[in-house]
C-alpha atoms as a PDB file:
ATOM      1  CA  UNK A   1     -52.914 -13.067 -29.416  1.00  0.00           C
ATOM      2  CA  UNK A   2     -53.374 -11.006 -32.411  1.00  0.00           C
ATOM      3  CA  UNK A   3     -51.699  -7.260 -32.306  1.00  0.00           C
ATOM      4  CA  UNK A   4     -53.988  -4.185 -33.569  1.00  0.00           C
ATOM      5  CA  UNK A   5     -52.227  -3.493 -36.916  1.00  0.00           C
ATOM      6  CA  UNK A   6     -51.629  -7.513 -37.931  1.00  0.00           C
ATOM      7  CA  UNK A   7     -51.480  -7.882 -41.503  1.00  0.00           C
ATOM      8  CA  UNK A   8     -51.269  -3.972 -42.103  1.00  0.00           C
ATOM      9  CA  UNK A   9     -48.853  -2.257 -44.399  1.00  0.00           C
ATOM     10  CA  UNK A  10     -47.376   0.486 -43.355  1.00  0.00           C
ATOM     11  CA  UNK A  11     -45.149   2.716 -45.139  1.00  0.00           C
ATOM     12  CA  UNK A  12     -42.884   5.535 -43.366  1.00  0.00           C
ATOM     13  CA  UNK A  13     -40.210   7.705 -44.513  1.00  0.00           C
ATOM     14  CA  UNK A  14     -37.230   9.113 -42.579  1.00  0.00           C
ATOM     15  CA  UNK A  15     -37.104   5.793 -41.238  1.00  0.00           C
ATOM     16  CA  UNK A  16     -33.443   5.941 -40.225  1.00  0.00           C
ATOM     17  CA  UNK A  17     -33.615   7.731 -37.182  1.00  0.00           C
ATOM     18  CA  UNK A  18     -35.553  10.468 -34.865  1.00  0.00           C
ATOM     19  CA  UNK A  19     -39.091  10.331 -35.235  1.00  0.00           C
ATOM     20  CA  UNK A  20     -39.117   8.107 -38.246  1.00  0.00           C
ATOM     21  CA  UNK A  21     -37.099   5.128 -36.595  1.00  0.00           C
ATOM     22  CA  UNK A  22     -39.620   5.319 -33.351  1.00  0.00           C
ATOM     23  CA  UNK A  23     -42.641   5.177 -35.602  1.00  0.00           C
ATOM     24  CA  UNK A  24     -41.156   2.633 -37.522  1.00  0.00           C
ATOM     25  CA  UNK A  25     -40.784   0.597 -34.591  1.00  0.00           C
ATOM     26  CA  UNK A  26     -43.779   1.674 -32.778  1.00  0.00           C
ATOM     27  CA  UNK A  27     -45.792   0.141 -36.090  1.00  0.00           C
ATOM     28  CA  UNK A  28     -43.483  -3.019 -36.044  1.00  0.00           C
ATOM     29  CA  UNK A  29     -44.419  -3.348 -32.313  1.00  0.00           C
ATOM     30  CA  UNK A  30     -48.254  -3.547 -33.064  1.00  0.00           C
ATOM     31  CA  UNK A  31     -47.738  -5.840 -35.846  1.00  0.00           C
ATOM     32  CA  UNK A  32     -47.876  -3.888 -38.744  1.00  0.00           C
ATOM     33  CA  UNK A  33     -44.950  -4.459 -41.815  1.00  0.00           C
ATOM     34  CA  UNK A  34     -43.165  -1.639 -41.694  1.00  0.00           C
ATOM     35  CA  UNK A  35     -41.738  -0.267 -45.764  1.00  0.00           C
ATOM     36  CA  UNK A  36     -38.895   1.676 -43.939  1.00  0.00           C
ATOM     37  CA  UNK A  37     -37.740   4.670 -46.308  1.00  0.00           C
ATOM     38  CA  UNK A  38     -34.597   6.490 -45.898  1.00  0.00           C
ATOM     39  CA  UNK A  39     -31.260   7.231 -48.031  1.00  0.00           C
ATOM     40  CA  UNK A  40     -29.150   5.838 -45.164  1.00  0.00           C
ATOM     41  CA  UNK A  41     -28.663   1.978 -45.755  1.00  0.00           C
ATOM     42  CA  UNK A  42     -26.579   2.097 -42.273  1.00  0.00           C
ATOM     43  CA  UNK A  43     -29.217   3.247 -40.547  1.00  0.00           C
ATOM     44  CA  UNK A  44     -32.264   1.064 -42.505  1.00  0.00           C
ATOM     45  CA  UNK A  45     -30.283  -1.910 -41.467  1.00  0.00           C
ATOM     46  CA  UNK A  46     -29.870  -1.377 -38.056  1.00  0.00           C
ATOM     47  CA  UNK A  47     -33.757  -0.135 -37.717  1.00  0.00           C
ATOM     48  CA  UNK A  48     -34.581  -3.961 -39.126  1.00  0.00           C
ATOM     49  CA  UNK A  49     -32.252  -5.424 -36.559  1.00  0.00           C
ATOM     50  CA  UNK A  50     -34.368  -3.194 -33.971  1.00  0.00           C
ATOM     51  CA  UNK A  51     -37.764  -4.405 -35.940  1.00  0.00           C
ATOM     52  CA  UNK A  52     -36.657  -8.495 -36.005  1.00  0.00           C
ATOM     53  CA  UNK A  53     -35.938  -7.645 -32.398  1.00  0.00           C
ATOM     54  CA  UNK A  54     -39.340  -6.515 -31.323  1.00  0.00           C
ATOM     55  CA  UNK A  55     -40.943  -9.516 -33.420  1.00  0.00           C
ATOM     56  CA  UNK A  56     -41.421  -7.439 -36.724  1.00  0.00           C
ATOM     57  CA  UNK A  57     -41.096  -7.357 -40.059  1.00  0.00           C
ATOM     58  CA  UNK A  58     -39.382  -4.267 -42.577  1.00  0.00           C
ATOM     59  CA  UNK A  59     -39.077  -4.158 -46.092  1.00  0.00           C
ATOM     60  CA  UNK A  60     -35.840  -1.585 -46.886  1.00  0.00           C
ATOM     61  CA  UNK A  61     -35.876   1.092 -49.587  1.00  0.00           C
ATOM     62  CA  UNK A  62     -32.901   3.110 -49.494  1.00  0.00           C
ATOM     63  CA  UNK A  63     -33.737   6.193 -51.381  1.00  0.00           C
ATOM     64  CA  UNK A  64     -33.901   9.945 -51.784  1.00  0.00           C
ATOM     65  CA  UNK A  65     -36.644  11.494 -51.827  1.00  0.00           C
ATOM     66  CA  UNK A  66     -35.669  13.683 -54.503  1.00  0.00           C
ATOM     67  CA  UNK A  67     -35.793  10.952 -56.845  1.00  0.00           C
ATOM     68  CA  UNK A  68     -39.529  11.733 -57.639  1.00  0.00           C
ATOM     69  CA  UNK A  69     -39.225   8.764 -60.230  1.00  0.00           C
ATOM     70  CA  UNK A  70     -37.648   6.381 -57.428  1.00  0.00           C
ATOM     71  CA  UNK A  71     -41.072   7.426 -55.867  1.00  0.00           C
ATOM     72  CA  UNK A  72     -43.730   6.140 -58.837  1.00  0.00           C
ATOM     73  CA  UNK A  73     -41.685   3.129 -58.391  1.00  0.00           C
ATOM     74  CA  UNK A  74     -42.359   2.695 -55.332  1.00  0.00           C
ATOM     75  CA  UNK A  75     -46.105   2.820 -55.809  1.00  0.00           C
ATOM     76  CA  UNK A  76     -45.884  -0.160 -58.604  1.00  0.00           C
ATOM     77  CA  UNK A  77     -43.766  -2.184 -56.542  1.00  0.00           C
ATOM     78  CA  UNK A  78     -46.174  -1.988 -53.441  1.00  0.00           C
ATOM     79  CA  UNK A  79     -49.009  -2.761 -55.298  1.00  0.00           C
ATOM     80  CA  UNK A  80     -47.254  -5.780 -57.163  1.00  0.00           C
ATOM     81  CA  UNK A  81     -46.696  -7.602 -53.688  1.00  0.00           C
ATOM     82  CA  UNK A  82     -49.331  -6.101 -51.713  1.00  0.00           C
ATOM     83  CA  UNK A  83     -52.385  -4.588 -53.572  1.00  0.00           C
ATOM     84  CA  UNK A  84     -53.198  -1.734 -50.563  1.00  0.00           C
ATOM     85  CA  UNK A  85     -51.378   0.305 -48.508  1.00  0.00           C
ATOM     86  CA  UNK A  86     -52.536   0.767 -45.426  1.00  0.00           C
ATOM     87  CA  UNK A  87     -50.664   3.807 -43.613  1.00  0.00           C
ATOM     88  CA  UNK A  88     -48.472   6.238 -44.893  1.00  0.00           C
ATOM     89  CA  UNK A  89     -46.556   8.097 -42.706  1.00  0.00           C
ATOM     90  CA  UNK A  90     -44.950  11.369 -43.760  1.00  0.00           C
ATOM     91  CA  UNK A  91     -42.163  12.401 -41.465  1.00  0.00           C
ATOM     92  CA  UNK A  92     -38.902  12.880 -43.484  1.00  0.00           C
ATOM     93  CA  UNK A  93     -38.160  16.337 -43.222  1.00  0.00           C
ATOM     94  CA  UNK A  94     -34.993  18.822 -44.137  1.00  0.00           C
ATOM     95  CA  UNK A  95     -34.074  22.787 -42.136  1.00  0.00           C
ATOM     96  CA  UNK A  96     -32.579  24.232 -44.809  1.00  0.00           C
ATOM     97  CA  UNK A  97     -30.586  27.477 -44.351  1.00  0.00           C
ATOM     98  CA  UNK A  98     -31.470  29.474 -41.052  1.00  0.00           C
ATOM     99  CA  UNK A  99     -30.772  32.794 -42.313  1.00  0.00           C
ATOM    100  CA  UNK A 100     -32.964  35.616 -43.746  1.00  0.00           C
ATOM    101  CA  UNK A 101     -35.125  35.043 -47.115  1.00  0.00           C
ATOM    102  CA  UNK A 102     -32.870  37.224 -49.332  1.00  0.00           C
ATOM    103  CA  UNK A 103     -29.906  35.595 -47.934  1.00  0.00           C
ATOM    104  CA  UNK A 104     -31.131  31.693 -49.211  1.00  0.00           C
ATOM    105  CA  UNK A 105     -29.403  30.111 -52.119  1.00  0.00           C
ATOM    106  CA  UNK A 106     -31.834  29.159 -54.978  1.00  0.00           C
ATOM    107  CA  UNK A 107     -30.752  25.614 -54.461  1.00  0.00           C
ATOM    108  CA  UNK A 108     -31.063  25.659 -50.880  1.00  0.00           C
ATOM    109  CA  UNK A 109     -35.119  26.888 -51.612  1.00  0.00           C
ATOM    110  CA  UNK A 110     -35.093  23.897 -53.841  1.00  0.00           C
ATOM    111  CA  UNK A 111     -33.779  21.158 -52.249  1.00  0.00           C
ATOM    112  CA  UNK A 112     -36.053  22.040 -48.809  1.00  0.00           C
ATOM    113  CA  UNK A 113     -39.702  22.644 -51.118  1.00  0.00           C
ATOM    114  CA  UNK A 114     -38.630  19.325 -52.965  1.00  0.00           C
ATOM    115  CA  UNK A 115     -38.265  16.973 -49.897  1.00  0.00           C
ATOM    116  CA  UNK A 116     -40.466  18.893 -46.917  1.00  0.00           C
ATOM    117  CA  UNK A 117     -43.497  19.824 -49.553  1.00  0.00           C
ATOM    118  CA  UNK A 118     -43.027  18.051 -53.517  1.00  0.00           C
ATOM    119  CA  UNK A 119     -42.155  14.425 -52.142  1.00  0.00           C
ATOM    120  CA  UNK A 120     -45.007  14.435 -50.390  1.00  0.00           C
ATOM    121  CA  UNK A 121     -47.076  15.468 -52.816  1.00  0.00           C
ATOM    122  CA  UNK A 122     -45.300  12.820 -55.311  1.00  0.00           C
ATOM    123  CA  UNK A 123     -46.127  10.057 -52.534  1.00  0.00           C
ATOM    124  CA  UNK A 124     -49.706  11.207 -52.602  1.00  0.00           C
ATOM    125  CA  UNK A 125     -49.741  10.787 -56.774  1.00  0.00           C
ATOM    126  CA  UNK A 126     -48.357   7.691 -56.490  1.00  0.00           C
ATOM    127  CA  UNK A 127     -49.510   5.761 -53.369  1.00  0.00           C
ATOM    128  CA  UNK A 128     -53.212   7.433 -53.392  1.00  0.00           C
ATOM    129  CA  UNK A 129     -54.478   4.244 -55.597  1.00  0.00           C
ATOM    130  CA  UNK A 130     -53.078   2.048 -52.895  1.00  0.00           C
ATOM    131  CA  UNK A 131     -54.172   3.851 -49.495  1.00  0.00           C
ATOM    132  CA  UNK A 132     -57.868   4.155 -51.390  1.00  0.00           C
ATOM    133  CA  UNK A 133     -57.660   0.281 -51.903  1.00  0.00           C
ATOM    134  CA  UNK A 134     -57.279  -0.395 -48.144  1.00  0.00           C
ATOM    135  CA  UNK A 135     -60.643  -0.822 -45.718  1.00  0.00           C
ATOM    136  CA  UNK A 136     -59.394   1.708 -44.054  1.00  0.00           C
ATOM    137  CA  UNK A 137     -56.519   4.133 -45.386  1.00  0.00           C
ATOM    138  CA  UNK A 138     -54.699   5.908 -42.825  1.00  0.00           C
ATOM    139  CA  UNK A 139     -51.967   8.856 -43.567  1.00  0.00           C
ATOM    140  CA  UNK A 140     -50.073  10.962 -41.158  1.00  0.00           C
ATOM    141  CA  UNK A 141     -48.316  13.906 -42.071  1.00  0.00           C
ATOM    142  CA  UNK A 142     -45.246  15.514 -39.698  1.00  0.00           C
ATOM    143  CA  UNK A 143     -45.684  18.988 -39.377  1.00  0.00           C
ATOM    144  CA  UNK A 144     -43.892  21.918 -37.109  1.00  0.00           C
ATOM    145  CA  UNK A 145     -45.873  24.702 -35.239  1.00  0.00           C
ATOM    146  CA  UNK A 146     -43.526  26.935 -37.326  1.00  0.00           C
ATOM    147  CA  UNK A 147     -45.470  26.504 -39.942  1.00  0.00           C
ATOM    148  CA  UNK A 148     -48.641  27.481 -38.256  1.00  0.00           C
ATOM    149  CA  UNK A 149     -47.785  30.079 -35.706  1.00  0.00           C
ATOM    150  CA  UNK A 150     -49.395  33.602 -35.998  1.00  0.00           C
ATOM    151  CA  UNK A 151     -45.754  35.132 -35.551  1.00  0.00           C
ATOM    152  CA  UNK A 152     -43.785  33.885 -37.714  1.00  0.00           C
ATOM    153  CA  UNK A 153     -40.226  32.494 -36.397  1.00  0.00           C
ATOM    154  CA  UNK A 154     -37.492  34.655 -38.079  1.00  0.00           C
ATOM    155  CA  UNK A 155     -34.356  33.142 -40.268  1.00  0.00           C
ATOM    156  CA  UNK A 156     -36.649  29.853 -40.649  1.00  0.00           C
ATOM    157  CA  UNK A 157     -38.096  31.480 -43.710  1.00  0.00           C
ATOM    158  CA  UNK A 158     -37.858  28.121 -45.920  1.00  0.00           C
ATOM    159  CA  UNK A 159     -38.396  25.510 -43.816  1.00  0.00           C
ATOM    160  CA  UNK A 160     -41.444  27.206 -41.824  1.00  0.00           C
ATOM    161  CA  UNK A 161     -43.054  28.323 -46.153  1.00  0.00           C
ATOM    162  CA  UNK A 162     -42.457  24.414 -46.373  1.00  0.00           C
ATOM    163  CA  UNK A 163     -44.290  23.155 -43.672  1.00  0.00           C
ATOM    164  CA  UNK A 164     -47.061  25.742 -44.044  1.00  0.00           C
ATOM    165  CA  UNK A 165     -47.714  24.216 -47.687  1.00  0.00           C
ATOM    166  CA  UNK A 166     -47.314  20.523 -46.443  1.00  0.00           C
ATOM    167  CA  UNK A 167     -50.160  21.502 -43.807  1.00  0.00           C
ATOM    168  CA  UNK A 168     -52.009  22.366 -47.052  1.00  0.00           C
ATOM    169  CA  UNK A 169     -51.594  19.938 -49.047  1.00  0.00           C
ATOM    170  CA  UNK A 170     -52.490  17.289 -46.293  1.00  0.00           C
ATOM    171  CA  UNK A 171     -55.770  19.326 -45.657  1.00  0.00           C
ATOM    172  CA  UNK A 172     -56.435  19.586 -49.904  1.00  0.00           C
ATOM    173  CA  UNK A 173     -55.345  15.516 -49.623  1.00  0.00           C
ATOM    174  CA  UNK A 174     -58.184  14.496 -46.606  1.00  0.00           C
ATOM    175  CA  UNK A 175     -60.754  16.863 -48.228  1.00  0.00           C
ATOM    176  CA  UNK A 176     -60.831  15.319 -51.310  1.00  0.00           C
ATOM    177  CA  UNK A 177     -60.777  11.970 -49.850  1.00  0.00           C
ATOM    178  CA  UNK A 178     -63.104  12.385 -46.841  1.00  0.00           C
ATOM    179  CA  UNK A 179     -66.606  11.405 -47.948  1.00  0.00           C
ATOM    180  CA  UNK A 180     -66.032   8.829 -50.929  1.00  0.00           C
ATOM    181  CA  UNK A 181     -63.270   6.957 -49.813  1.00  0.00           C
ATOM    182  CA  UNK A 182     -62.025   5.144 -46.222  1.00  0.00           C
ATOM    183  CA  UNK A 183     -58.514   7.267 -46.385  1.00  0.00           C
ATOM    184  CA  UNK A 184     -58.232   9.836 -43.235  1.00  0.00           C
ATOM    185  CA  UNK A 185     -55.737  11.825 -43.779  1.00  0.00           C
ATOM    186  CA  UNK A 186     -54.043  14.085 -40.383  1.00  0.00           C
ATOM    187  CA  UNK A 187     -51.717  16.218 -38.922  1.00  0.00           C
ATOM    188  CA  UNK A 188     -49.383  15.690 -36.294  1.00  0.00           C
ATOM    189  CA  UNK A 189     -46.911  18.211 -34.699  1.00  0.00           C
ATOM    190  CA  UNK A 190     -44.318  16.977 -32.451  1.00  0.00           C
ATOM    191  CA  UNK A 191     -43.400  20.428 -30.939  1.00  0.00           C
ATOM    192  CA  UNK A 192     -40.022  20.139 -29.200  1.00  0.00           C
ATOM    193  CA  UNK A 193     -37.934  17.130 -29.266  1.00  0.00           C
ATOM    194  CA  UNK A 194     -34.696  15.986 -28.433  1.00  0.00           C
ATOM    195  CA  UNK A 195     -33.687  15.197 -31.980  1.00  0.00           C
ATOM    196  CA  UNK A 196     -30.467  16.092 -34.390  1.00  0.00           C
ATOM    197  CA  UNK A 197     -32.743  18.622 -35.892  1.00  0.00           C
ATOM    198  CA  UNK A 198     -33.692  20.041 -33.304  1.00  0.00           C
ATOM    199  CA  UNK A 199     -30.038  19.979 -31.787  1.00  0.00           C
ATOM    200  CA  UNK A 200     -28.384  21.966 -34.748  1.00  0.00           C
ATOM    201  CA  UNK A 201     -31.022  24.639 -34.886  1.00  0.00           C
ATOM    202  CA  UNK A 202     -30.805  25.468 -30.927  1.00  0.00           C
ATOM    203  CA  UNK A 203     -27.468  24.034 -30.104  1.00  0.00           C
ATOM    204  CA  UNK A 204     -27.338  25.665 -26.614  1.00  0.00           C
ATOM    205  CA  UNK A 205     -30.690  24.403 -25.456  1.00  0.00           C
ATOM    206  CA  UNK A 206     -29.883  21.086 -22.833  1.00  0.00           C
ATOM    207  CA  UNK A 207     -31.538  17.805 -24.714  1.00  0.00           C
ATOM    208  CA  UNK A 208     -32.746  16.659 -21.749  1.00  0.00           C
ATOM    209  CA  UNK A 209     -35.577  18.966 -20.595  1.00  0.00           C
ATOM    210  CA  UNK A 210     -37.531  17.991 -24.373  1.00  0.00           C
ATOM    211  CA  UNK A 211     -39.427  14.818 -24.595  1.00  0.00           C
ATOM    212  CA  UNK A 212     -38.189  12.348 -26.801  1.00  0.00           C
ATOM    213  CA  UNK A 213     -39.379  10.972 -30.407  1.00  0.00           C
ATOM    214  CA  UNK A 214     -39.839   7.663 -28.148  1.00  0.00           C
ATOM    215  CA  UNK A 215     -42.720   9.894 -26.642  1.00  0.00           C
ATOM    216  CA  UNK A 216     -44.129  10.563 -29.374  1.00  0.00           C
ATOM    217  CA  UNK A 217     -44.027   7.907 -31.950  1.00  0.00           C
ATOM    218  CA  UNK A 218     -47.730   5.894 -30.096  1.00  0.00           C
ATOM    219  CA  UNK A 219     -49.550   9.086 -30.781  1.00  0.00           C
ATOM    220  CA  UNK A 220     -48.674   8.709 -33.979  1.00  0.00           C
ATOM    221  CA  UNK A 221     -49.583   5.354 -34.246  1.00  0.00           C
ATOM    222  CA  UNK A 222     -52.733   5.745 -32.982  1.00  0.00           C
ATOM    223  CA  UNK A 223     -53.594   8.156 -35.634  1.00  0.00           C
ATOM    224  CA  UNK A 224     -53.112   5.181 -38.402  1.00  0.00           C
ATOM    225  CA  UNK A 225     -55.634   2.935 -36.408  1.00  0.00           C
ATOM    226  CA  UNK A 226     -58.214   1.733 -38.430  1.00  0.00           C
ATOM    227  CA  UNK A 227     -60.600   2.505 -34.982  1.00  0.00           C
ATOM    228  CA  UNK A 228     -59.140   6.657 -35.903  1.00  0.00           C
ATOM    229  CA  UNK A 229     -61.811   8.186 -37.928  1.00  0.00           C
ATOM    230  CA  UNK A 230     -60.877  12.168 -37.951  1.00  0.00           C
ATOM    231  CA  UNK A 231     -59.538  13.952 -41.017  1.00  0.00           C
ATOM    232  CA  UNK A 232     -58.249  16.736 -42.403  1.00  0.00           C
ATOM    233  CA  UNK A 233     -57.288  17.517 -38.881  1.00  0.00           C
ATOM    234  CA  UNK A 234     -53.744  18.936 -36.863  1.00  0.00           C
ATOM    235  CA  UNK A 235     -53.056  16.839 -33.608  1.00  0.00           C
ATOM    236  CA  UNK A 236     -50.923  18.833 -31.490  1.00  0.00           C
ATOM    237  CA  UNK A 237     -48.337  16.640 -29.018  1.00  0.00           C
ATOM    238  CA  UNK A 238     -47.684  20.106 -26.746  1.00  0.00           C
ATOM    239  CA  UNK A 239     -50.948  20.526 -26.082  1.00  0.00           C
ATOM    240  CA  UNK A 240     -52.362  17.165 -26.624  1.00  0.00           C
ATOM    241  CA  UNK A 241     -55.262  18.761 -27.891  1.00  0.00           C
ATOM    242  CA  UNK A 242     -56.807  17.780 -31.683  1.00  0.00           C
ATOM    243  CA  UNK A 243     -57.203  21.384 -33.451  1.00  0.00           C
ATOM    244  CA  UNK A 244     -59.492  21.892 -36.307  1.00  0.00           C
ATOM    245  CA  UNK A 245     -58.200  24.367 -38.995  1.00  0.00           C
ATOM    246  CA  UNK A 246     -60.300  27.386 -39.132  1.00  0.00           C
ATOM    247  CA  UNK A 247     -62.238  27.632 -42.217  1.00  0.00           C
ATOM    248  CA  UNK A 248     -61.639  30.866 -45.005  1.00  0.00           C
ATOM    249  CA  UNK A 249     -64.524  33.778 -44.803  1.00  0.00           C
END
């Protein structure tokens, strides 16, 4: 019997663990090759033994996403075995300081803005050829409602600037891509999970009253289906509910 995303290439980063390592195997489990991204090689290899288990397949590629060039790479080397990519999956993601704007080291600014909003953007320049070559492009962007809320959550100043721009530049990314092309491009915010993230910013909250990245790893997937046709879009696990962004005066 043939599984939904046979023969699909899927690409994720943050692979190693949390929400990366349950997409990752959430893709593997509906037949999809997984390109598993992350700087950990401990944790790469023990997401393929966790991907050969489920009867999948992972290509590794230990690697920082601040090594924009490691990222063009990347692009080359995908389309030299595979000629498409079919689902990118944007979840690596840093905190950064939690501590008030004036208070945040200029490399601390850096170092979140270059892996929560510039890698991104970088995997965009170089995988867009790729995605566009597909029948039908899928990419998936991991958000946080602090990025979104009305009131902004205090101390989070660079992580919650970051995600706000990565919700842009997803938007800017299915816009330009929604009526010429088969790429849909979306949204998805996990809300509260028990994760290490998540664990180090509220380190007196108990792990086991939030759902788990287990939980929400085949909403994800479902969102890189070829049968999943919105864009441009935020899909909100709290709520369950898909939210359209509300258009400028």
């Amino acid at each position: 019997m043939s599984l939904p995303l046979e023969n699909r290439i899927a690409l994720v980063t943050g692979a190693s663990r949390g929400i990366g390592r349950a997409v990752a195997l959430e893709l593997a489990r509906r037949g999809a090759h997984v390109i598993a991204l992350a700087r950990t090689q401990g944790g790469l290899e023990e997401l393929d033994d966790e991907i050969r288990a489920v009867g999948g397949e992972a290509t590794l590629v230990p690697c920082d996403l601040k090594d924009f060039d490691a990222l063009d790479r990347l692009g080359l080397a995908i389309y030299e075995r595979w000629k498409k990519l079919d689902i990118l999956v944007g979840n690596a993601g840093v905190l950064g300081p939690v501590t008030p704007l004036g208070h945040v080291e200029p490399k601390q600014w850096d170092d979140v803005m270059a892996v929560n909003v510039t890698a991104n953007w970088r995997l965009i320049r170089s995988l867009d050829p790729l995605l566009r070559a597909s029948d039908a492009g899928r990419a998936v962007f991991v958000t946080s409602g602090v990025g979104s809320r009305a009131q902004m959550t205090a101390y989070l100043g660079p992580y919650s600037i970051s995600k706000s721009a990565l919700d842009s530049l997803a938007r800017m990314y299915a816009a330009e891509t929604a009526n010429t092309t088969n790429v849909r491009v979306m949204i998805a915010n996990p809300g509260p999970l028990r994760t290490r993230m998540r664990a180090s910013l509220m380190p007196g909250e108990d792990p086991q009253t939030l759902r788990t990245p287990e939980d929400f790893a085949p909403h994800v997937v479902d969102l890189c289906s070829p049968t999943s046709t919105e864009t441009g879009k935020l899909w909100d696990f709290a709520s369950g509910a898909l939210k359209s962004f509300r258009s400028p005066d």
